[in-house]
C-alpha atoms as a PDB file:
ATOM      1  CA  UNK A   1      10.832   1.597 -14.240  1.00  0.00           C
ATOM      2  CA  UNK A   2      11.477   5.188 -12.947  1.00  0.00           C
ATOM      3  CA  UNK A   3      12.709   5.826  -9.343  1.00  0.00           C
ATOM      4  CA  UNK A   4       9.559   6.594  -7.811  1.00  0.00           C
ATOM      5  CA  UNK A   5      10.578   8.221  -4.511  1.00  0.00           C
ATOM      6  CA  UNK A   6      12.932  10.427  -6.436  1.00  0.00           C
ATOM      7  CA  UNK A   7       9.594  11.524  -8.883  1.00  0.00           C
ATOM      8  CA  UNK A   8       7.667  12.133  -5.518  1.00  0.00           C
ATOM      9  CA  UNK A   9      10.314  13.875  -3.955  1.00  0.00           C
ATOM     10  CA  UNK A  10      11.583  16.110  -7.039  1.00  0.00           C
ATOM     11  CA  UNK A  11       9.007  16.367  -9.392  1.00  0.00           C
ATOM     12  CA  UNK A  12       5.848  16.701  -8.201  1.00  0.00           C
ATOM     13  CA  UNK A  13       4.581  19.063 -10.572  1.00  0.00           C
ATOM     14  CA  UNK A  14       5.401  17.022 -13.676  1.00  0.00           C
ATOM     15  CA  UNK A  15       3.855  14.130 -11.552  1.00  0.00           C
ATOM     16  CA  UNK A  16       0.294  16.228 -10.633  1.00  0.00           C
ATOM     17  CA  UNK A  17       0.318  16.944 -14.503  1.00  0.00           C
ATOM     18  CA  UNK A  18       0.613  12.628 -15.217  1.00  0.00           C
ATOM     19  CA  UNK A  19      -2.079  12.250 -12.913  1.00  0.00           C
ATOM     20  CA  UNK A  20      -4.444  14.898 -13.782  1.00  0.00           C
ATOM     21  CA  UNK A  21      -5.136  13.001 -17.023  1.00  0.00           C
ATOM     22  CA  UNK A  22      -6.064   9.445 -15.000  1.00  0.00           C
ATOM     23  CA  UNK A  23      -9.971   8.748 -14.590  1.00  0.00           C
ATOM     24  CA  UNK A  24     -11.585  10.513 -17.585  1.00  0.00           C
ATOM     25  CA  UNK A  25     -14.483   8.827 -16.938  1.00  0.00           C
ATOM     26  CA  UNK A  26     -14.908   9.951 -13.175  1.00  0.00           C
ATOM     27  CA  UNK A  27     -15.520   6.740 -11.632  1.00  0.00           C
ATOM     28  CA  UNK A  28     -13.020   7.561  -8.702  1.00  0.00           C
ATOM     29  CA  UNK A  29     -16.013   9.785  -6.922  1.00  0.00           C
ATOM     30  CA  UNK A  30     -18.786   7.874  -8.338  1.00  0.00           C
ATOM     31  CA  UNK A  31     -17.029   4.529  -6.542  1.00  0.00           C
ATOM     32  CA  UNK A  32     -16.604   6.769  -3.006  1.00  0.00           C
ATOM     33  CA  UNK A  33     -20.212   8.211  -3.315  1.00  0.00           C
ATOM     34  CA  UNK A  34     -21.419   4.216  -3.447  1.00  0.00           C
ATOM     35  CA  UNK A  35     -19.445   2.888  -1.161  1.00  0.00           C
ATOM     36  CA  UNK A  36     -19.108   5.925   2.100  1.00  0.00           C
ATOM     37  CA  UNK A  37     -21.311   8.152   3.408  1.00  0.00           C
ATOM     38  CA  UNK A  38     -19.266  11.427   2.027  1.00  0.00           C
ATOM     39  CA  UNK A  39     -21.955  13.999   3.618  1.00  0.00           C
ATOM     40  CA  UNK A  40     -21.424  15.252   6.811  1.00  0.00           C
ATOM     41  CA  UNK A  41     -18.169  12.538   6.984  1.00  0.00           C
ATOM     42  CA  UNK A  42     -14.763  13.398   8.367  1.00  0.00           C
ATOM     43  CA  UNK A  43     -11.942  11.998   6.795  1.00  0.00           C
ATOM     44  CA  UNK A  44      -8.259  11.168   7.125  1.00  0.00           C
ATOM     45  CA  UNK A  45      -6.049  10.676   4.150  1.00  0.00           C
ATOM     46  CA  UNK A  46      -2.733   8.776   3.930  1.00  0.00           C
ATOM     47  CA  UNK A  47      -0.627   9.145   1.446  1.00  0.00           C
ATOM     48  CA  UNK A  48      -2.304  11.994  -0.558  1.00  0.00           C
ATOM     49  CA  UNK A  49       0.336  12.991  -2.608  1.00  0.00           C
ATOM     50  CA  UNK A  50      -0.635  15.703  -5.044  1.00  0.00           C
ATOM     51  CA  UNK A  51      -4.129  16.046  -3.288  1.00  0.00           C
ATOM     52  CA  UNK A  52      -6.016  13.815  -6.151  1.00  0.00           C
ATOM     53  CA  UNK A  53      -8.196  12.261  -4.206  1.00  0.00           C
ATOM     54  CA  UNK A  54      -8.053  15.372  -1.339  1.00  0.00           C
ATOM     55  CA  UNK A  55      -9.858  17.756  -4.065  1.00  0.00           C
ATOM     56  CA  UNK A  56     -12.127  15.099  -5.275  1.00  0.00           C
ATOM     57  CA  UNK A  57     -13.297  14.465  -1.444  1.00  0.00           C
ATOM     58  CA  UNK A  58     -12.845  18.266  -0.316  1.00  0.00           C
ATOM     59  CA  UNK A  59     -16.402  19.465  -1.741  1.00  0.00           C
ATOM     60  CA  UNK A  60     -18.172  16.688  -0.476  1.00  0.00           C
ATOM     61  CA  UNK A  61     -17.334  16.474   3.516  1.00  0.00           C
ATOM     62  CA  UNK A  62     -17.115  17.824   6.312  1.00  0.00           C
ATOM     63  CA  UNK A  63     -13.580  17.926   7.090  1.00  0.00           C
ATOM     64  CA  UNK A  64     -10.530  16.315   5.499  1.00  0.00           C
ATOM     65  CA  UNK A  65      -6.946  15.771   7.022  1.00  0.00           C
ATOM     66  CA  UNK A  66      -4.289  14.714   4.453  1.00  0.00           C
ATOM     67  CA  UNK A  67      -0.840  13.086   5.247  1.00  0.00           C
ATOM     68  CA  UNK A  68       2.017  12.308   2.720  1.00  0.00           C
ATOM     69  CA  UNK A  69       5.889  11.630   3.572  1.00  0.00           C
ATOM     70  CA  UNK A  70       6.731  14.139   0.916  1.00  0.00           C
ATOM     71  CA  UNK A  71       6.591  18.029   1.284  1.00  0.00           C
ATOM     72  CA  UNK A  72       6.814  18.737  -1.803  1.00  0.00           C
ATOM     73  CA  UNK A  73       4.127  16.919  -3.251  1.00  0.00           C
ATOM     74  CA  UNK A  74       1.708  18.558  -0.557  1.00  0.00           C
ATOM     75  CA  UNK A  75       2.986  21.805  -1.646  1.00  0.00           C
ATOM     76  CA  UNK A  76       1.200  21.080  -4.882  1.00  0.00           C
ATOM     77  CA  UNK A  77      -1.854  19.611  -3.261  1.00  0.00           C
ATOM     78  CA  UNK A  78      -2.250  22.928  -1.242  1.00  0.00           C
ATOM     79  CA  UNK A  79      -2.160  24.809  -4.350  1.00  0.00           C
ATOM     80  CA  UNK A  80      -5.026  22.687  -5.696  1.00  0.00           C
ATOM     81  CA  UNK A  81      -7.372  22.690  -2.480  1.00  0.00           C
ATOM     82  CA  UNK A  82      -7.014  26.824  -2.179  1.00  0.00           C
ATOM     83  CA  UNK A  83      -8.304  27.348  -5.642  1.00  0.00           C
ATOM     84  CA  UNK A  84     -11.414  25.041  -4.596  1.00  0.00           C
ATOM     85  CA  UNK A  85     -12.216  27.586  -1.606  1.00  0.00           C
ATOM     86  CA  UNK A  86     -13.020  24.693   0.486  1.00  0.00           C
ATOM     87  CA  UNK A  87     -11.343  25.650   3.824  1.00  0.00           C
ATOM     88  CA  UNK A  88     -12.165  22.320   5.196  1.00  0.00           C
ATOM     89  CA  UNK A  89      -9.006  20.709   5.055  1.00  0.00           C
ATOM     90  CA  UNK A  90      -5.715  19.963   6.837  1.00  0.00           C
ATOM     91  CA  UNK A  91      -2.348  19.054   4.776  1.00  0.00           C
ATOM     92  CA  UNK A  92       0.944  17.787   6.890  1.00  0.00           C
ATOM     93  CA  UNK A  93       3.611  15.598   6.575  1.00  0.00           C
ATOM     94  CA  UNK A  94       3.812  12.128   8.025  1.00  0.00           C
ATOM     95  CA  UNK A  95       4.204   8.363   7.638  1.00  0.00           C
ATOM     96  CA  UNK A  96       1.643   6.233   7.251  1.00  0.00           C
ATOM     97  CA  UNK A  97       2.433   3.935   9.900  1.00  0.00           C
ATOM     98  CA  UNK A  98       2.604   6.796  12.139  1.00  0.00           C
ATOM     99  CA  UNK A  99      -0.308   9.632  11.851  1.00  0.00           C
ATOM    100  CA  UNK A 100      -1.120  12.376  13.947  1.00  0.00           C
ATOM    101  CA  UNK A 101      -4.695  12.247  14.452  1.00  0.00           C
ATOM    102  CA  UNK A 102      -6.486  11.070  17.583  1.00  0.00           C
ATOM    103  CA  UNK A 103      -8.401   7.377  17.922  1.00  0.00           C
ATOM    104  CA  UNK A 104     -11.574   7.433  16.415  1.00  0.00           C
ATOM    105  CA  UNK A 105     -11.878  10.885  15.172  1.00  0.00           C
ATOM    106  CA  UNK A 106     -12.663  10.008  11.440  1.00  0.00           C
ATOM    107  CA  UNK A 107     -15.423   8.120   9.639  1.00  0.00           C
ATOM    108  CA  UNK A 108     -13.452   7.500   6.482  1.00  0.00           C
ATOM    109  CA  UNK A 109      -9.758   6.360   6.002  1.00  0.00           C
ATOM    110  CA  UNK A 110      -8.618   6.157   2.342  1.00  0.00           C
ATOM    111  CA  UNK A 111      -5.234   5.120   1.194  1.00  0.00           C
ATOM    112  CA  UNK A 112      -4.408   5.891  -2.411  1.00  0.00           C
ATOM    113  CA  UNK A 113      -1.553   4.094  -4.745  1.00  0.00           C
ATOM    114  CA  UNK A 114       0.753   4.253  -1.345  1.00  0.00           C
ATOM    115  CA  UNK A 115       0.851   1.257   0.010  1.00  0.00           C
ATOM    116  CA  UNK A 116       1.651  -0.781  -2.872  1.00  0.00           C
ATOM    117  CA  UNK A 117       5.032   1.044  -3.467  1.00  0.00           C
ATOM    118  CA  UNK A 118       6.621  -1.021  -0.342  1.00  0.00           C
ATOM    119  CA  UNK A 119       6.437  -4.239  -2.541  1.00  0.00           C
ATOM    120  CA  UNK A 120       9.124  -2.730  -4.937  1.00  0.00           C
ATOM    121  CA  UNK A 121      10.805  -0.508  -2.308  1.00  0.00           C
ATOM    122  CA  UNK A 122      11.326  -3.370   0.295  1.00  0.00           C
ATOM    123  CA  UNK A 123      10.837  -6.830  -1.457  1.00  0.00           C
ATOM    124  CA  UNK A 124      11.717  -8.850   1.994  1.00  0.00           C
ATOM    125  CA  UNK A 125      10.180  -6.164   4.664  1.00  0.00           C
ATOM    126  CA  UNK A 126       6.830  -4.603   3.150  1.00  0.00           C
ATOM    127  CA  UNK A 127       4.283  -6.586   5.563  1.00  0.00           C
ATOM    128  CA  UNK A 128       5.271  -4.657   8.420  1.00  0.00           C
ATOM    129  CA  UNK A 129       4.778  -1.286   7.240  1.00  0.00           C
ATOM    130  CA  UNK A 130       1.705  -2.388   5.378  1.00  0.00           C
ATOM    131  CA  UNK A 131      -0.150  -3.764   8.573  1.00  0.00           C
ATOM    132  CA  UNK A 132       1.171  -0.908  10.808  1.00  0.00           C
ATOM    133  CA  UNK A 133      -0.957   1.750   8.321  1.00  0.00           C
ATOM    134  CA  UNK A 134      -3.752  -0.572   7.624  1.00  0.00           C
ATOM    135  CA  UNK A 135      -3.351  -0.181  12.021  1.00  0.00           C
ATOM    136  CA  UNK A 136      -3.190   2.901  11.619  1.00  0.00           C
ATOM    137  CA  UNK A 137      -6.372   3.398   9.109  1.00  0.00           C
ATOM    138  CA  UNK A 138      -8.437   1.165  11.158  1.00  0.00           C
ATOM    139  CA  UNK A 139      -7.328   2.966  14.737  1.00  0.00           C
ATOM    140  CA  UNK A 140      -8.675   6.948  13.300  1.00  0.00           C
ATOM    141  CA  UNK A 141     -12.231   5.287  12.331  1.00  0.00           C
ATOM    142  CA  UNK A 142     -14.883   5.546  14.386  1.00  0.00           C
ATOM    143  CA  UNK A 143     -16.884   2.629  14.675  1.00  0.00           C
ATOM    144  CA  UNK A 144     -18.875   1.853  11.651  1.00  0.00           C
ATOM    145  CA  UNK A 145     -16.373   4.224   9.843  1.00  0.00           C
ATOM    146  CA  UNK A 146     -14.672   2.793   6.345  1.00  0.00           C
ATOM    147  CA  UNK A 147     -10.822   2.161   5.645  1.00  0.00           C
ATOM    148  CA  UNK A 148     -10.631   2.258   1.854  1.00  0.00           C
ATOM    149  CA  UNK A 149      -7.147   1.462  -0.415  1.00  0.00           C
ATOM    150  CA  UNK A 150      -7.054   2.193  -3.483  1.00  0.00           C
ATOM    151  CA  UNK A 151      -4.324   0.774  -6.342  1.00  0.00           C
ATOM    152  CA  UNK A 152      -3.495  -0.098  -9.133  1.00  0.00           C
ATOM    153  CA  UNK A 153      -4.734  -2.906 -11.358  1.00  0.00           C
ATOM    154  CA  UNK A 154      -3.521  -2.111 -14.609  1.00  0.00           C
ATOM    155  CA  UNK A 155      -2.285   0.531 -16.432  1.00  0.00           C
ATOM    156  CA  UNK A 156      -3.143  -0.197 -20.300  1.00  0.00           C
ATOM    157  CA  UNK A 157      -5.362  -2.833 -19.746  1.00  0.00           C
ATOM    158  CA  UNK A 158      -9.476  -2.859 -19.989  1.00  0.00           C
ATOM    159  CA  UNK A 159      -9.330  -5.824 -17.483  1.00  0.00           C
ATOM    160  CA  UNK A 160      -7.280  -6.262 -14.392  1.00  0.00           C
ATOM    161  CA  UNK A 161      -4.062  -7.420 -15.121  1.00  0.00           C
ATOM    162  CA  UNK A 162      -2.487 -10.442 -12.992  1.00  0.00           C
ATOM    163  CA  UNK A 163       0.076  -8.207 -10.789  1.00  0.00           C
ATOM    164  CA  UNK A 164       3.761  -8.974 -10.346  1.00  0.00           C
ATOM    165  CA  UNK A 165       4.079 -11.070  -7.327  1.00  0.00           C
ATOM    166  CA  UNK A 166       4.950  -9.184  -4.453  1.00  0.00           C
ATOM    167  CA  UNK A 167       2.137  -6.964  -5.595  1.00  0.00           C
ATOM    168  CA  UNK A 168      -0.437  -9.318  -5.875  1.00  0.00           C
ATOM    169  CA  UNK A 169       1.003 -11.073  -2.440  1.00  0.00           C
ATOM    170  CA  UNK A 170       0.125  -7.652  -1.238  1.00  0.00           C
ATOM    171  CA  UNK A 171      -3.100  -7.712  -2.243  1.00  0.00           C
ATOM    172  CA  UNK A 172      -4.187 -11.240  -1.214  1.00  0.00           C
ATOM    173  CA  UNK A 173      -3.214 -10.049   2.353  1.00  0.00           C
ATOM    174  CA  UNK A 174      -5.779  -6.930   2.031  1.00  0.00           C
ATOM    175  CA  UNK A 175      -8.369  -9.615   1.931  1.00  0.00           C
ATOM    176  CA  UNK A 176      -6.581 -12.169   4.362  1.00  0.00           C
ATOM    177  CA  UNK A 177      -5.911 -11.427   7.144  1.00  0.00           C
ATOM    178  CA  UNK A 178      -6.993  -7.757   6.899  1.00  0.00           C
ATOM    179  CA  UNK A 179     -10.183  -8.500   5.777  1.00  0.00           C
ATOM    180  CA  UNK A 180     -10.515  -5.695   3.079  1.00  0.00           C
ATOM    181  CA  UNK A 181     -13.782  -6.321   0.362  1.00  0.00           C
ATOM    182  CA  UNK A 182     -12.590  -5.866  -3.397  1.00  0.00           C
ATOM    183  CA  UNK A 183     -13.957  -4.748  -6.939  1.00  0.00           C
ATOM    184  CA  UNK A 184     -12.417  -2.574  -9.298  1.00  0.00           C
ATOM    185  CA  UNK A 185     -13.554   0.654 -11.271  1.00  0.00           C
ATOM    186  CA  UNK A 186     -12.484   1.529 -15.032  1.00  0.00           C
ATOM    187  CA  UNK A 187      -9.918   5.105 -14.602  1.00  0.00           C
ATOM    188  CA  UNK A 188      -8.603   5.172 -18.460  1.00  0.00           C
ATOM    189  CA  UNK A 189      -6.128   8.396 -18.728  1.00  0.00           C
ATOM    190  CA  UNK A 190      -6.893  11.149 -21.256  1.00  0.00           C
ATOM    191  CA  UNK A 191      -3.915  13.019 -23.385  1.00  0.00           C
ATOM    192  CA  UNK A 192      -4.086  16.217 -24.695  1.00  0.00           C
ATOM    193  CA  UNK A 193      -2.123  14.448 -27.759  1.00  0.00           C
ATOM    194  CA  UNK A 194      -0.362  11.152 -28.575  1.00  0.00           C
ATOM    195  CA  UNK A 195       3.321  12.744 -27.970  1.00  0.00           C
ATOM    196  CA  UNK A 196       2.293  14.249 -24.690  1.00  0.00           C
ATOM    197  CA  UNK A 197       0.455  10.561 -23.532  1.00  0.00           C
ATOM    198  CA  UNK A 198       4.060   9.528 -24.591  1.00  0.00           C
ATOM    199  CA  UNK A 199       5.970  12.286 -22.446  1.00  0.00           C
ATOM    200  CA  UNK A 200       3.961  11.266 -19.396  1.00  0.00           C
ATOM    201  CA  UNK A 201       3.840   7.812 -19.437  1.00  0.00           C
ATOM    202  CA  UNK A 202       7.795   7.611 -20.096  1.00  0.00           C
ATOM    203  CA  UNK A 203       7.630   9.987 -17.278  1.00  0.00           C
ATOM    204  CA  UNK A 204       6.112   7.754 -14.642  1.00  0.00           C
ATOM    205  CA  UNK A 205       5.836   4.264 -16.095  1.00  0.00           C
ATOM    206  CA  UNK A 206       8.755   3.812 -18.437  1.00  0.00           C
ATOM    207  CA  UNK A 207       9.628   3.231 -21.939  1.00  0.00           C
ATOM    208  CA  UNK A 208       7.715   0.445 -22.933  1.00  0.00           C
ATOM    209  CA  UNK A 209       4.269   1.651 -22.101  1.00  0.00           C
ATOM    210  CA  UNK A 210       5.145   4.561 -23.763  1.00  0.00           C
ATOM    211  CA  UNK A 211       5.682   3.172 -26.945  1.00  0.00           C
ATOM    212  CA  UNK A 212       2.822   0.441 -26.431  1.00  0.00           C
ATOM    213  CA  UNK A 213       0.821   3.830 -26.306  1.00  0.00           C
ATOM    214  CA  UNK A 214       2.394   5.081 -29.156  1.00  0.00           C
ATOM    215  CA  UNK A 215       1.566   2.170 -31.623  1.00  0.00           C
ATOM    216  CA  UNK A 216      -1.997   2.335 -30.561  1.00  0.00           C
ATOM    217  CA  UNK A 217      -2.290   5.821 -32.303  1.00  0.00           C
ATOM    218  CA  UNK A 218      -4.559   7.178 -29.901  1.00  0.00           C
ATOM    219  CA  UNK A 219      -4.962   9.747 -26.974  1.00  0.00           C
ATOM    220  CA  UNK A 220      -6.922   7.380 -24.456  1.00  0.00           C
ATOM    221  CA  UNK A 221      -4.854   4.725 -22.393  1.00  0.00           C
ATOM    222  CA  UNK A 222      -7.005   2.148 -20.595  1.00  0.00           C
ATOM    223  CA  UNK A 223      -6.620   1.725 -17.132  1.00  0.00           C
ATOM    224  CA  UNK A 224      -8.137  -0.153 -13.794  1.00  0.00           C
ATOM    225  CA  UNK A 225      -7.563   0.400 -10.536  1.00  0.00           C
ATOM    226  CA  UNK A 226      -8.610  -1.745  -7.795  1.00  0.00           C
ATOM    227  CA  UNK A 227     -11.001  -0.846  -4.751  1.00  0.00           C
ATOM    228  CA  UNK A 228     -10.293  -2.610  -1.008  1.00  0.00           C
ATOM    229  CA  UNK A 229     -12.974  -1.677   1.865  1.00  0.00           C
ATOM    230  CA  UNK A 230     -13.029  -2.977   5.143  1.00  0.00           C
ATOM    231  CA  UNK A 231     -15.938  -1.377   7.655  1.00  0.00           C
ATOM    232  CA  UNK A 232     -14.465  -0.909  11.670  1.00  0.00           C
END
C-alpha cells in the first residue's frame, strides 16, 4: 500500500483529484440529510482533509469549522470552499485528539476516513488516540448534538468487505464501548476512463486494485463506506 501520510502531506492535489471521483451516486449528503439536522446546525469537522465532506456540508449549515493535521491538504480545501461563496466556514490545523473549539459549541461532529489510519500507523497504540478524538467529538456537541465517523468498508466491493483486523477491532470498539450506531451507504467511484481509474487507484490504493479495475473493463469501481452515529 502507498505511504499515506506522505500522500496527505505531499500530494494533496493528486489526492483531491482520487477523491473527487468517490460517491457518484451522492449518497454521502443524502445519508447526513437522514441522519442530522443540517439546517440551522453548527458543525465541527476533524480530519477534513481536502474539504470533501466540508463543501458537501458548507451549503447546508449554519457554520462549519474544519480541522486536519495537514496544511497542505487544507490549502486545497480552501480553494474548494471559496469557489462555493459560502463564507460560513473556518479551516485550521490541528489534531484530532486536541481541537480548538470550546465545549458544547457544535451540534454535529463528523469524522471522515481519519480515524481508521491509526490501525496501520500504530498497530500496538491506536486506542488511545482513537478514544481521545471520539473525547474530543463528543466534548464540542451540545447536548442532543450527533458525533458521526465515517470509513471505509470496501473499496471494490458491492457489499462490505470483512476488514483487516486491527481495522475491524477498530470498528467493534465504535460500537463497544463508544456506543456509535452503524449502517453503511453505497459511494462507487466514477473515472473519466479506464487508464485514469487505473492512475488513481495505483495512486492511493496500490497495484492490485488497480489492475483488479483494469480486468473489469469498466469506468465504475464499487465501493461502501460505513456510517457510525452516536447522539450526546
Amino acid at each position: 500500500m502507498p505511504d499515506h501520510r506522505e500522500i496527505y502531506r505531499l500530494e494533496p492535489e493528486r489526492y483531491d483529484e482520487f477523491v473527487r471521483c468517490e460517491d457518484r451516486q451522492g449518497n454521502l449528503l443524502a445519508c447526513l440529510r437522514r441522519l442530522v439536522p443540517l439546517q440551522g446546525s453548527d458543525v465541527v469537522e476533524l480530519g477534513a482533509g481536502t474539504g470533501r465532506v466540508t463543501g458537501l456540508l458548507s451549503p447546508q449549515v449554519r457554520s462549519i469549522r474544519a480541522f486536519d493535521a495537514a496544511a497542505p491538504m487544507l490549502e486545497v480545501a480552501r480553494r474548494r470552499l471559496e469557489r462555493l461563496e459560502t463564507g460560513n466556514w473556518l479551516l485550521a490545523v490541528a489534531d484530532n485528539a486536541c481541537l480548538p473549539v470550546p465545549d458544547g459549541s457544535a451540534d454535529l461532529a463528523v469524522a471522515g476516513w481519519t480515524f481508521g489510519h491509526q490501525t496501520m500507523w500504530d498497530p500496538g497504540g491506536w486506542r488511545a488516540p482513537v478514544d481521545a478524538a471520539i473525547g474530543e467529538m463528543l466534548r464540542v456537541l451540545r447536548p442532543g448534538g450527533t458525533a458521526l465517523v465515517f470509513e471505509t468498508l470496501g473499496p471494490g466491493h458491492e457489499v462490505p468487505f470483512t476488514p483487516p483486523a486491527a481495522l475491524g477491532r477498530y470498528y467493534a470498539r465504535l460500537a463497544d464501548p463508544h456506543r456509535f450506531e452503524w449502517t453503511w451507504i453505497r459511494t462507487d467511484f466514477e473515472f473519466a476512463s479506464p487508464a485514469e481509474g487505473e492512475r488513481l487507484l495505483r495512486f492511493f490504493f496500490g497495484d492490485e486494485l488497480a489492475r483488479a479495475f483494469v480486468r473489469s473493463g469498466r469506468s465504475v469501481l464499487p465501493g461502501c463506506t460505513g456510517v457510525w452515529w452516536r447522539r450526546r
